[in-house]
PDB file of N, CA and C in Angstrom:
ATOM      1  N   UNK A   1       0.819  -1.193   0.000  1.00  0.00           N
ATOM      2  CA  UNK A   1       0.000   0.000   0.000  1.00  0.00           C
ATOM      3  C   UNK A   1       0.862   1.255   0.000  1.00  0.00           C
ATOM      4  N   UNK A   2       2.052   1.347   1.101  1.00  0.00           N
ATOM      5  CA  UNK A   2       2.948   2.089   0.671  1.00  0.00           C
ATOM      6  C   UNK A   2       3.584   2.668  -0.358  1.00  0.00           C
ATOM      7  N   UNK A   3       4.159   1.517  -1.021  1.00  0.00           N
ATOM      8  CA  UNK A   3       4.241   1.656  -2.731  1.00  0.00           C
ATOM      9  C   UNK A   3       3.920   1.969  -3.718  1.00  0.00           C
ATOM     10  N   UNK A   4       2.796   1.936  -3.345  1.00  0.00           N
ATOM     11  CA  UNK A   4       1.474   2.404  -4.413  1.00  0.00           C
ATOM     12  C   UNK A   4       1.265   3.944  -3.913  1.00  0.00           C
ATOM     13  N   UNK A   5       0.944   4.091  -3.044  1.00  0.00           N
ATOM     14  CA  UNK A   5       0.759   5.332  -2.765  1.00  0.00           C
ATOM     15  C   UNK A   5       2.077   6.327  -2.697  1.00  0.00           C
ATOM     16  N   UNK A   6       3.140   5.724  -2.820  1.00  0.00           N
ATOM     17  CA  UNK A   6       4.287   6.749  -3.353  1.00  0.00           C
ATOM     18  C   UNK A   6       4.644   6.822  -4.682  1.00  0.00           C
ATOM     19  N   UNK A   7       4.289   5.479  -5.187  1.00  0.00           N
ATOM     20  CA  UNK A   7       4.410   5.560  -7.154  1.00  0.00           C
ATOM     21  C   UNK A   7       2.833   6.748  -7.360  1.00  0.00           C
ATOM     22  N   UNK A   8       1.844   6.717  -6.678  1.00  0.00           N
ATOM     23  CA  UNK A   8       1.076   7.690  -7.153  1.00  0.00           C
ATOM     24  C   UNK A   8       1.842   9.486  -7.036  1.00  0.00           C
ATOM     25  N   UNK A   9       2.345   9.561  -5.789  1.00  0.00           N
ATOM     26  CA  UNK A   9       2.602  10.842  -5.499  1.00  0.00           C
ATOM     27  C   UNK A   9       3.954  10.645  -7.046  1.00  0.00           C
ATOM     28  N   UNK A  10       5.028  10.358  -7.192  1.00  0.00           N
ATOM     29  CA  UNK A  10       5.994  10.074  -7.922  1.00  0.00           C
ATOM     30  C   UNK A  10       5.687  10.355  -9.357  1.00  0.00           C
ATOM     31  N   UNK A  11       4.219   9.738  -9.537  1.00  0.00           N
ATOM     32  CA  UNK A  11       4.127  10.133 -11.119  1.00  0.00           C
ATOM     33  C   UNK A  11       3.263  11.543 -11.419  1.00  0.00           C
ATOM     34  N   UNK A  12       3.155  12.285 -10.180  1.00  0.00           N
ATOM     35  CA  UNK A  12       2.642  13.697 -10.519  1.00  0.00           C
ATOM     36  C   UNK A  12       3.928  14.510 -10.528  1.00  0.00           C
ATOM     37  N   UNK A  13       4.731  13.941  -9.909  1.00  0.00           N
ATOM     38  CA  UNK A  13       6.270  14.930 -10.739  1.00  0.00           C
ATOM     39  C   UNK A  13       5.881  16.263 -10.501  1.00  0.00           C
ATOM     40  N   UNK A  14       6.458  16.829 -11.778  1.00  0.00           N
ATOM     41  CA  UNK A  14       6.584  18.009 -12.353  1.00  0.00           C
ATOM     42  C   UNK A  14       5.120  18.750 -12.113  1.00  0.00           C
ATOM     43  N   UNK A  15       3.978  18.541 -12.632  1.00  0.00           N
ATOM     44  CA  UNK A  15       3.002  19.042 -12.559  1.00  0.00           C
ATOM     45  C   UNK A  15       2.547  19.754 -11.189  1.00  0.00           C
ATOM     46  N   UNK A  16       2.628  18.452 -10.093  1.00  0.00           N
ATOM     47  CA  UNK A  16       2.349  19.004  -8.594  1.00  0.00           C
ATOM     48  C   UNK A  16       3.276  20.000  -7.672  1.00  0.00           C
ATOM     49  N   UNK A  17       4.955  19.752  -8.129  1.00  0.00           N
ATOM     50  CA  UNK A  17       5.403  20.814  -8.112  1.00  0.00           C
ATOM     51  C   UNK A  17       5.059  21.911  -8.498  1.00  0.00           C
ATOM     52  N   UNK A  18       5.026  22.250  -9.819  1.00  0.00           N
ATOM     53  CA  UNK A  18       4.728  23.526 -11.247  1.00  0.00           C
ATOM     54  C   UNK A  18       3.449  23.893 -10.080  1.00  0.00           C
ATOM     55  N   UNK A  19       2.485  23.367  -9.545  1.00  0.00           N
ATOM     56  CA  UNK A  19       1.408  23.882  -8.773  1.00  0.00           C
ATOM     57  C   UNK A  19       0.984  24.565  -7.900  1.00  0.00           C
ATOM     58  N   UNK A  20       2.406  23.558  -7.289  1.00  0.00           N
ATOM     59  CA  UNK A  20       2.738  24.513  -5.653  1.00  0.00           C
ATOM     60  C   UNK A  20       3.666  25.628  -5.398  1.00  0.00           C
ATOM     61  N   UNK A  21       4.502  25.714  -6.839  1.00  0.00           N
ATOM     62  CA  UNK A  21       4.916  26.754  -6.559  1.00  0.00           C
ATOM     63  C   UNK A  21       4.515  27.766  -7.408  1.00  0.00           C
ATOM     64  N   UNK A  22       3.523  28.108  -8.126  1.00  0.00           N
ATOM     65  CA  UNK A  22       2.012  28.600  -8.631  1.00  0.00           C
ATOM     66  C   UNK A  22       1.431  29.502  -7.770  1.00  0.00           C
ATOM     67  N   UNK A  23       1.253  28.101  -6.774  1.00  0.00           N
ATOM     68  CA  UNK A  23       0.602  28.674  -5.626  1.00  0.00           C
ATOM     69  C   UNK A  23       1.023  29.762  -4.584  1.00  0.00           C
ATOM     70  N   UNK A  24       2.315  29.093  -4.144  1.00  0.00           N
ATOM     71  CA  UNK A  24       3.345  30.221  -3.398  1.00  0.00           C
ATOM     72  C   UNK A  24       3.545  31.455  -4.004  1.00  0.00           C
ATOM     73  N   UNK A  25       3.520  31.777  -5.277  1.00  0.00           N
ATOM     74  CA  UNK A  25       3.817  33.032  -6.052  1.00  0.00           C
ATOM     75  C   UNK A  25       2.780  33.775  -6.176  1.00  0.00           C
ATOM     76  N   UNK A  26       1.442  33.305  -6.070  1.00  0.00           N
ATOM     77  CA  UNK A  26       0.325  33.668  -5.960  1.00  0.00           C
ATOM     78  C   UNK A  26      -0.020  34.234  -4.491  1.00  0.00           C
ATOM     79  N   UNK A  27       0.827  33.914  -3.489  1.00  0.00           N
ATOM     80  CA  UNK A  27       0.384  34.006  -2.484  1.00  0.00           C
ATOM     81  C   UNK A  27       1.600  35.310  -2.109  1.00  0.00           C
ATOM     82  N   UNK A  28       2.519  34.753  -2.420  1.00  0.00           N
ATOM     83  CA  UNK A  28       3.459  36.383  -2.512  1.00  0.00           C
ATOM     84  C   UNK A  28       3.132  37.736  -2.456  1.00  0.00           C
ATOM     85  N   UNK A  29       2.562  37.477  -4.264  1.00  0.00           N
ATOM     86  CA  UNK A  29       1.791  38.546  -4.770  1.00  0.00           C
ATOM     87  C   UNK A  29       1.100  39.308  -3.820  1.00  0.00           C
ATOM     88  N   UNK A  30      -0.234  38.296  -3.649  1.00  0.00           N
ATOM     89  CA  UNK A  30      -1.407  38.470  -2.078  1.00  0.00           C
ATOM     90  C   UNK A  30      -0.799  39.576  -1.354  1.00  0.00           C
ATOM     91  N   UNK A  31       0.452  38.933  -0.761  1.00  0.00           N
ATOM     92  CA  UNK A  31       1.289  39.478   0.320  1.00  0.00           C
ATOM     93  C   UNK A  31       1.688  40.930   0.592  1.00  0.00           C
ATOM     94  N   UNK A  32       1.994  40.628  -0.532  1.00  0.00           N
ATOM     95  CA  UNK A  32       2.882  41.897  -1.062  1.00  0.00           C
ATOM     96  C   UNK A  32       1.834  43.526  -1.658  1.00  0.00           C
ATOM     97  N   UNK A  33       0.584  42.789  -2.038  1.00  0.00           N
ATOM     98  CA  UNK A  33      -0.422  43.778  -2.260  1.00  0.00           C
ATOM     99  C   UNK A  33      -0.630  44.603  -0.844  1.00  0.00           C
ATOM    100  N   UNK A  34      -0.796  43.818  -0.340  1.00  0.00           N
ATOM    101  CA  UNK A  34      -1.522  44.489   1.499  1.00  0.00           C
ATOM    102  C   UNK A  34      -0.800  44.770   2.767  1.00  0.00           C
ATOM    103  N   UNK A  35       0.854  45.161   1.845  1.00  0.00           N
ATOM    104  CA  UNK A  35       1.586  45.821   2.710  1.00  0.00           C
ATOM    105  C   UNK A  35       1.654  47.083   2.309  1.00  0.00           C
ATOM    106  N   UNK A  36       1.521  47.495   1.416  1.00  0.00           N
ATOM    107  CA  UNK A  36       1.644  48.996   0.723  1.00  0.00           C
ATOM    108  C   UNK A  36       0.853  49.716   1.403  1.00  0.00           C
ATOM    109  N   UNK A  37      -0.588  49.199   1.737  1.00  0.00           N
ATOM    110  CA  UNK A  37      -1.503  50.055   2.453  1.00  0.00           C
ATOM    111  C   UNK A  37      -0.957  49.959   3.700  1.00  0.00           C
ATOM    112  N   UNK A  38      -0.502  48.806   4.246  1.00  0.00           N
ATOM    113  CA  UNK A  38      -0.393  48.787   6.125  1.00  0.00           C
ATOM    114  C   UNK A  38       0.761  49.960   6.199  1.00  0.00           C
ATOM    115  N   UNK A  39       2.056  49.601   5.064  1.00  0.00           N
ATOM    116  CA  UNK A  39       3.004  50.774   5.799  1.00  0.00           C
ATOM    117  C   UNK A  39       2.515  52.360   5.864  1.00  0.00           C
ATOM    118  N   UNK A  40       1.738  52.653   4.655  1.00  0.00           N
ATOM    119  CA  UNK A  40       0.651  54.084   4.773  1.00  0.00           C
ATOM    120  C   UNK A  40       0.023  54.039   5.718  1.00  0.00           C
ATOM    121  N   UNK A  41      -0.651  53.140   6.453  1.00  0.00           N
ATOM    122  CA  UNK A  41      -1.428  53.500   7.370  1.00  0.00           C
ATOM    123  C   UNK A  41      -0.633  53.304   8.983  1.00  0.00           C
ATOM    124  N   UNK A  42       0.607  52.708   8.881  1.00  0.00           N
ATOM    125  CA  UNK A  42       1.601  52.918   9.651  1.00  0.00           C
ATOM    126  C   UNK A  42       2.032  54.141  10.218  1.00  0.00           C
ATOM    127  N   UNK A  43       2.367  55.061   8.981  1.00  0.00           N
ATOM    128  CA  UNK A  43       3.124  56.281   8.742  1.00  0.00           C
ATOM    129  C   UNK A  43       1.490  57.417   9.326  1.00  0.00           C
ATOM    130  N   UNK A  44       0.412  56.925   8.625  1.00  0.00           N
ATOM    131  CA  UNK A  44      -0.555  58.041   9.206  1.00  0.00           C
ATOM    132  C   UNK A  44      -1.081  57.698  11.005  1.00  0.00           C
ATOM    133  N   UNK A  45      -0.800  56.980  11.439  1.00  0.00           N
ATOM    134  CA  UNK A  45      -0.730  56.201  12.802  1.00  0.00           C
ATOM    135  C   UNK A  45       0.482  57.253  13.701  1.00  0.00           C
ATOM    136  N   UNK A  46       1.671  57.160  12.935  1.00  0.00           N
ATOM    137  CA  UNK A  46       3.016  58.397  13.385  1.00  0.00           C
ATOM    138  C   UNK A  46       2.484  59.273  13.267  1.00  0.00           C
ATOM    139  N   UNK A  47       1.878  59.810  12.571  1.00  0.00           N
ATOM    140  CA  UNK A  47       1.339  61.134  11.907  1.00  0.00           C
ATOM    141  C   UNK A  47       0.374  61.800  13.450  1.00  0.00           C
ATOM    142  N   UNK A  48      -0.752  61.271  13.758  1.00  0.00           N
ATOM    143  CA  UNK A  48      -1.545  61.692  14.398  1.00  0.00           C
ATOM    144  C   UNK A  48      -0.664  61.335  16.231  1.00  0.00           C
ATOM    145  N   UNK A  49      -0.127  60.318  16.513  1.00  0.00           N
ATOM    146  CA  UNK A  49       0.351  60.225  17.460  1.00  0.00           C
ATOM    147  C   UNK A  49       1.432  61.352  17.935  1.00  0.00           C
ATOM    148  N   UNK A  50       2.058  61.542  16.562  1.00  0.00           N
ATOM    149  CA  UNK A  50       3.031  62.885  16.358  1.00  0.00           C
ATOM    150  C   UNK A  50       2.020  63.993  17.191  1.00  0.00           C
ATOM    151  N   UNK A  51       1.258  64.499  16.526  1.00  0.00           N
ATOM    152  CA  UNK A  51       0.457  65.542  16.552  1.00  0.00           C
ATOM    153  C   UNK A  51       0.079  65.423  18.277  1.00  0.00           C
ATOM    154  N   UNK A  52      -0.558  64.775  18.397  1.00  0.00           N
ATOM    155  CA  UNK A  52      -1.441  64.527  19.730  1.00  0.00           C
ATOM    156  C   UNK A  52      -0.320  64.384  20.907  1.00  0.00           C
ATOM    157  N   UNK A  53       0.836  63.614  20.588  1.00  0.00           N
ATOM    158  CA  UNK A  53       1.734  63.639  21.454  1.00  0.00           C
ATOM    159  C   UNK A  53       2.524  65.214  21.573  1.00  0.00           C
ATOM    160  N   UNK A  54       2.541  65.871  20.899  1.00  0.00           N
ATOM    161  CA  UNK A  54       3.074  66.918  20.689  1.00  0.00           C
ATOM    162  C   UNK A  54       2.475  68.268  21.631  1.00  0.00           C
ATOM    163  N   UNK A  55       0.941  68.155  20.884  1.00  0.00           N
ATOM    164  CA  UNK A  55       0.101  69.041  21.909  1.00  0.00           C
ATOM    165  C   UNK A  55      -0.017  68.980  23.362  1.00  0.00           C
ATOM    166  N   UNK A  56      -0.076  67.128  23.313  1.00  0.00           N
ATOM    167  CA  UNK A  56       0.067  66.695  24.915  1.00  0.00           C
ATOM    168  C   UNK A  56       1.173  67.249  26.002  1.00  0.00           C
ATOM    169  N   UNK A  57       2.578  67.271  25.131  1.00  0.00           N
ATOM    170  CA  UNK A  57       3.743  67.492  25.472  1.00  0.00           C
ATOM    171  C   UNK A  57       3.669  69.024  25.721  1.00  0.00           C
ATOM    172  N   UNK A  58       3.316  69.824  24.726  1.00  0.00           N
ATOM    173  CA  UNK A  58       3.420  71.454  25.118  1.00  0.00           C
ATOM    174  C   UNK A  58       2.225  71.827  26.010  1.00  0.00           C
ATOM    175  N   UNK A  59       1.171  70.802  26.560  1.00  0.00           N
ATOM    176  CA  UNK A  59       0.765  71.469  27.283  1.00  0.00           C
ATOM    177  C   UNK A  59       0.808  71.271  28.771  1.00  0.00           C
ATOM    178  N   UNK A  60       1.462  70.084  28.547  1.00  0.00           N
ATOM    179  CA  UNK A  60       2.086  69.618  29.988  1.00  0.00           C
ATOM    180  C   UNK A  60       2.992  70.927  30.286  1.00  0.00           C
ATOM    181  N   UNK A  61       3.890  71.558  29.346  1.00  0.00           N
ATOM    182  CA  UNK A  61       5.033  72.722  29.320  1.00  0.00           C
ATOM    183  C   UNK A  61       4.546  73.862  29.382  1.00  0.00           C
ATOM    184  N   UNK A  62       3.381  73.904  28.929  1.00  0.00           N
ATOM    185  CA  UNK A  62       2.683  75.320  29.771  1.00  0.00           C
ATOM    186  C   UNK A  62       2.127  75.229  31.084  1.00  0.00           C
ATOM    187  N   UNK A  63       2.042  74.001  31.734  1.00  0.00           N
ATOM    188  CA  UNK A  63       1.427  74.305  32.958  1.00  0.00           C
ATOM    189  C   UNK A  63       2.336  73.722  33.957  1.00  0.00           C
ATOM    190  N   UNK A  64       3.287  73.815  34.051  1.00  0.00           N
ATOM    191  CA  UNK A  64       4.762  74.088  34.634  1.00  0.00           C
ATOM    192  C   UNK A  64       4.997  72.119  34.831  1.00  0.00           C
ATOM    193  N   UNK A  65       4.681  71.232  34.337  1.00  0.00           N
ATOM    194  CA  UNK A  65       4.722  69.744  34.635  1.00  0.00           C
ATOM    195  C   UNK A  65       6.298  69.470  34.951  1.00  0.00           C
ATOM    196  N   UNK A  66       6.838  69.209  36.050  1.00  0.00           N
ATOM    197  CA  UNK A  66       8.037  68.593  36.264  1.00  0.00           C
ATOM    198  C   UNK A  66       8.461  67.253  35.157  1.00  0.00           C
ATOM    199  N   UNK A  67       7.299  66.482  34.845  1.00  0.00           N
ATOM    200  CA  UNK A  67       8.122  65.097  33.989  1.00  0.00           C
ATOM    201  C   UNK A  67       8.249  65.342  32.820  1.00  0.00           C
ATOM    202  N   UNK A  68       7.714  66.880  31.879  1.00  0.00           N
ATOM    203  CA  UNK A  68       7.671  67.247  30.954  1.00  0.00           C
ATOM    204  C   UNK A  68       8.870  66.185  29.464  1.00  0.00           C
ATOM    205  N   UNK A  69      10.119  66.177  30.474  1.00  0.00           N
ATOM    206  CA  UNK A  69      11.164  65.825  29.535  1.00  0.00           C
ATOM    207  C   UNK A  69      11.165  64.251  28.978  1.00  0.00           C
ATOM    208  N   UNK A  70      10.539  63.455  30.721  1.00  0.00           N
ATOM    209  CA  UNK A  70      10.334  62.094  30.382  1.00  0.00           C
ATOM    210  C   UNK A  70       9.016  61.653  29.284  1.00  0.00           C
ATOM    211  N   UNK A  71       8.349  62.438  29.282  1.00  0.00           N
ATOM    212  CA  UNK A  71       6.796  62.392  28.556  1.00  0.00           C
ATOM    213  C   UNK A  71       7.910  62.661  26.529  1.00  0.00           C
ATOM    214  N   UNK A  72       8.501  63.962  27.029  1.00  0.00           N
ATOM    215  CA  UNK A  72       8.713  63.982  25.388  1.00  0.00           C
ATOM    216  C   UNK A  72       9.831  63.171  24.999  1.00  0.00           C
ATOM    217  N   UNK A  73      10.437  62.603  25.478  1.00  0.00           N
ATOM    218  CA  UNK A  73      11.512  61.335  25.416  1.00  0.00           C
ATOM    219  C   UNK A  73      10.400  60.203  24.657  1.00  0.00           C
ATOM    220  N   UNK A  74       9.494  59.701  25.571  1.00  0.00           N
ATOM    221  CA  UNK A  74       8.638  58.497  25.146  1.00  0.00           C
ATOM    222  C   UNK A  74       7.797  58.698  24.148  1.00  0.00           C
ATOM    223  N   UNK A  75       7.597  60.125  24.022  1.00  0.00           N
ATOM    224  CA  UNK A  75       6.743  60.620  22.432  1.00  0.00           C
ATOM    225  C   UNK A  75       7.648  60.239  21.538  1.00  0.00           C
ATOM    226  N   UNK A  76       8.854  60.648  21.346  1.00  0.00           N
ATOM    227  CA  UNK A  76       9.465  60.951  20.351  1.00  0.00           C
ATOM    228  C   UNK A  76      10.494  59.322  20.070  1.00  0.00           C
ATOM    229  N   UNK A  77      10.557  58.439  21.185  1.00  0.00           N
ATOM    230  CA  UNK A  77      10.896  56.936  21.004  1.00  0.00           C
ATOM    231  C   UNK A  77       9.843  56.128  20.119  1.00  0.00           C
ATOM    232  N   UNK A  78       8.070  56.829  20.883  1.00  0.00           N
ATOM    233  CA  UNK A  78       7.024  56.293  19.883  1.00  0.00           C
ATOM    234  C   UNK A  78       7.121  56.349  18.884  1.00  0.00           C
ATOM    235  N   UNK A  79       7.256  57.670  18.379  1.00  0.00           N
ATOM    236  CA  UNK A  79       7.285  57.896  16.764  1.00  0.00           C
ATOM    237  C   UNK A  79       8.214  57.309  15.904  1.00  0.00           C
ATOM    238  N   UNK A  80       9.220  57.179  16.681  1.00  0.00           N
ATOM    239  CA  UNK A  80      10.433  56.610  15.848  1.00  0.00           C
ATOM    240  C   UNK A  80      10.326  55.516  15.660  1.00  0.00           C
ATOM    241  N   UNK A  81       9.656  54.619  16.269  1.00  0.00           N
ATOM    242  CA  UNK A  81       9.237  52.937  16.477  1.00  0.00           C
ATOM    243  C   UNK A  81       8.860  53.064  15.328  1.00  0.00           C
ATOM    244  N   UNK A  82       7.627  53.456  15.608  1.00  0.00           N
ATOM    245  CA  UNK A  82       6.489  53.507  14.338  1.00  0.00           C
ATOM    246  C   UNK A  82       6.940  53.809  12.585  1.00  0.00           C
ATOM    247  N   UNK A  83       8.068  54.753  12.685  1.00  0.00           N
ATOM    248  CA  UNK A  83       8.828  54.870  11.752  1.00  0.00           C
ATOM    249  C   UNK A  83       9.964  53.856  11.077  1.00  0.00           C
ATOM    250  N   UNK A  84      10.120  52.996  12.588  1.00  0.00           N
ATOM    251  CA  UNK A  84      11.203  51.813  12.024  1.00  0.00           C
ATOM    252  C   UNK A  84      11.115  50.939  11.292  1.00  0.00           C
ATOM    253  N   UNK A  85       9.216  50.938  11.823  1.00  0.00           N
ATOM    254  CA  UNK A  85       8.464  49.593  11.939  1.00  0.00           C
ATOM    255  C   UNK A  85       7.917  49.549  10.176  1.00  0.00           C
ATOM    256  N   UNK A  86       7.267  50.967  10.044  1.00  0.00           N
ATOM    257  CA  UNK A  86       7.511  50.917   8.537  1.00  0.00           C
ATOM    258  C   UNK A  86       8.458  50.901   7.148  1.00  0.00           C
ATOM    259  N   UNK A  87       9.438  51.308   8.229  1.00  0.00           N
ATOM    260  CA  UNK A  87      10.527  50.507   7.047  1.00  0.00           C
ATOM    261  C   UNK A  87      11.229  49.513   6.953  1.00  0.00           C
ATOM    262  N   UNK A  88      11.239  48.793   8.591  1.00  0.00           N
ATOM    263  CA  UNK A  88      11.713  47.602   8.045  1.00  0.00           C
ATOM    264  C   UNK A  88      10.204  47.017   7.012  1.00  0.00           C
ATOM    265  N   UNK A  89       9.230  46.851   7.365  1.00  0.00           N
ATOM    266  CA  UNK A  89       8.328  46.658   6.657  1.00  0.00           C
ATOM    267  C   UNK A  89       8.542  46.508   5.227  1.00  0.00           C
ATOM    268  N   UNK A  90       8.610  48.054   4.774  1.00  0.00           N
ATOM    269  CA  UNK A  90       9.329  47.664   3.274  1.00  0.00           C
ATOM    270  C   UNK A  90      10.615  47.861   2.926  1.00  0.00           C
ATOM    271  N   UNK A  91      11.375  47.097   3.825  1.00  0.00           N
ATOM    272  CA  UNK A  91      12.673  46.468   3.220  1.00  0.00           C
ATOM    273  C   UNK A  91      12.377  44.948   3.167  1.00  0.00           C
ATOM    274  N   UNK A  92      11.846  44.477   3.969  1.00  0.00           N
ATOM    275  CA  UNK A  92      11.637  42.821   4.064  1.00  0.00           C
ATOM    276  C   UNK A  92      10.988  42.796   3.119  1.00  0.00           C
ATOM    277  N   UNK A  93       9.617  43.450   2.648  1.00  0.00           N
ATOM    278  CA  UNK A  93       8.715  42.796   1.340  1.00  0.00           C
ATOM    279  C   UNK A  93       8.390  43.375   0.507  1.00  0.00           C
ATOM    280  N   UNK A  94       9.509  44.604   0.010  1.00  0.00           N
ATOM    281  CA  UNK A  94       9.433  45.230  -1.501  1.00  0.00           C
ATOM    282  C   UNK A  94      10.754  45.127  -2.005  1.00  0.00           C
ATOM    283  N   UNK A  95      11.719  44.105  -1.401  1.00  0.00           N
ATOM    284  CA  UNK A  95      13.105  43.950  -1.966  1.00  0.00           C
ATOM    285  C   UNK A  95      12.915  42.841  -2.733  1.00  0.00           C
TER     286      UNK A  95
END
């Protein structure tokens, strides 16, 4: 039964390969479509956190806040994440 069932897999050869990797390239593609939007919507994610962290930050600085410096340290580590994060993004899957 063994035998048989490996002379079956054996004589699809080429074809079941040619299929699967069809398939994988197809799925690439997939891949590769629905990162273009995530890293844009990555970058507009920095964008507004920018903003909001920013206002947050100057208004902690108008109303005399002692941790003022630690607050804009962790804003500005956020943003940069967020900035890393989209480019490693597309270095891994637009190279």
């Amino acid at each position: 039964m063994v035998l048989v069932g490996m002379g079956s897999v054996l004589a699809q050869g080429n074809a079941g390969i040619q299929a699967g990797a069809a398939a994988i390239q197809q799925a690439t593609t997939d891949l590769q479509a629905y990162f273009e939007p995530v890293t844009t919507l990555i970058y507009v994610i920095a964008a507004l956190v920018g903003l909001f962290g920013g206002f947050r930050i100057y208004s902690k600085w108008q109303n005399g806040d002692q941790d003022v410096q630690k607050h804009a340290i962790g804003w500005v580590g956020a943003v940069l994440f967020l900035l890393a994060i989209a480019a490693v993004l597309q270095a891994v899957f637009f190279t």
